[in-house]
Protein backbone atom coordinates (compact mmCIF):
# COMPACT_ATOMS: atom_id res chain seq x y z
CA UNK A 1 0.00 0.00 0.00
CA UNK A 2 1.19 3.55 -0.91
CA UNK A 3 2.13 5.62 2.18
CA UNK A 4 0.35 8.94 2.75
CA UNK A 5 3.68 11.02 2.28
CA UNK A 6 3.79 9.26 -1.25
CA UNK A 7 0.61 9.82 -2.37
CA UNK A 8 0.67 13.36 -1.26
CA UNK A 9 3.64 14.00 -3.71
CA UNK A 10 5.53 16.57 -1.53
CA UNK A 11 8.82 16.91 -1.30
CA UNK A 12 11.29 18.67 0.99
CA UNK A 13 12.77 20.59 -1.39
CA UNK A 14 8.76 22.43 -2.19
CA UNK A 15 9.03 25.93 -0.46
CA UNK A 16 6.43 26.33 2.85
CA UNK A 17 4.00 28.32 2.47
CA UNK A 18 3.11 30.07 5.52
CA UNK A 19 -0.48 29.89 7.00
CA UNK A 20 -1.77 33.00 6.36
CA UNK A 21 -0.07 32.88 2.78
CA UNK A 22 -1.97 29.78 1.89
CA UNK A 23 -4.97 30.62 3.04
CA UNK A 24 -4.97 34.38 1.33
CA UNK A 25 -3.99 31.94 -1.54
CA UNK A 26 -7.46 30.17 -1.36
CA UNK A 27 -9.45 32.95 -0.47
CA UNK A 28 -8.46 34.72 -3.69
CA UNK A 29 -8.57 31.26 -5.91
CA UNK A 30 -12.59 31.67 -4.15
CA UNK A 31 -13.00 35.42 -4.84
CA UNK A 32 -11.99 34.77 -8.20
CA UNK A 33 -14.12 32.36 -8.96
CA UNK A 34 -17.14 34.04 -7.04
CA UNK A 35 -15.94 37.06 -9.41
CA UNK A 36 -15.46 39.28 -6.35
CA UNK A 37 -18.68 38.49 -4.94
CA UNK A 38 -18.81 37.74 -0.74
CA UNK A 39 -22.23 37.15 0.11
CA UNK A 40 -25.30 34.73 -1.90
CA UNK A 41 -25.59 31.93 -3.44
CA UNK A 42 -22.70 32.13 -5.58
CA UNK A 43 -20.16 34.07 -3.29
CA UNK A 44 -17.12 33.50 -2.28
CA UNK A 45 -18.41 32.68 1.83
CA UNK A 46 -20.24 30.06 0.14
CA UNK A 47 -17.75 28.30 -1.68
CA UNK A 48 -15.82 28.41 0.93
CA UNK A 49 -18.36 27.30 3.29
CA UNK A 50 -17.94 30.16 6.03
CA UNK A 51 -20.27 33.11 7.26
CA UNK A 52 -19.73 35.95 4.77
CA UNK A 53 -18.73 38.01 7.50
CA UNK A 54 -16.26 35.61 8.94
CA UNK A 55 -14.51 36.11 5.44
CA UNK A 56 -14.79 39.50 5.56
CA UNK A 57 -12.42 39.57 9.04
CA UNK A 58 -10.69 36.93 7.17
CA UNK A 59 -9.76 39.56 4.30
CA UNK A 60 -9.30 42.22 6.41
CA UNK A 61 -6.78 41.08 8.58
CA UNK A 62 -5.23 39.47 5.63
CA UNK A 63 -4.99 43.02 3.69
CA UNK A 64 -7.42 41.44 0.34
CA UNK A 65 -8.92 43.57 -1.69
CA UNK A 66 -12.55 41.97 -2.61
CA UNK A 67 -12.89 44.82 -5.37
CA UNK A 68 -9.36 43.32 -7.18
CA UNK A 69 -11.76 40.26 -8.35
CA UNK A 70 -14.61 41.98 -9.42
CA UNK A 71 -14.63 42.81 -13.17
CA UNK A 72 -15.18 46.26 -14.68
């Protein structure tokens, strides 16, 4: 049977991200995809499966811009 460090493919040599750095990284992936939008049925809180609000602190503290993802 394949070990869970092999089938996670990581190796020691892949840089670390740091906490807050991964998870600004999938907030954003979210807000993208959610095309800026927080709140609703196809917002970024919901993908992600938090209270809107809760993502709001979220950005805040993490310095993300939710207006960056929305398109002109």
């Amino acid at each position: 049977a394949e070990s869970r460090q092999e089938s996670a493919k990581v190796s020691d040599s892949d840089p670390l991200l740091t906490l807050d750095d991964a998870v600004r990284k999938h907030i954003e992936r979210a807000l993208l995809k959610a095309r800026g939008q927080i709140e609703g049925r196809r917002g970024a809180a919901k993908l992600l499966n938090i209270n809107p609000h809760t993502l709001r602190a979220k950005m805040r503290k993490l310095g993300i811009e939710w207006s960056a993802f929305r398109e002109p």
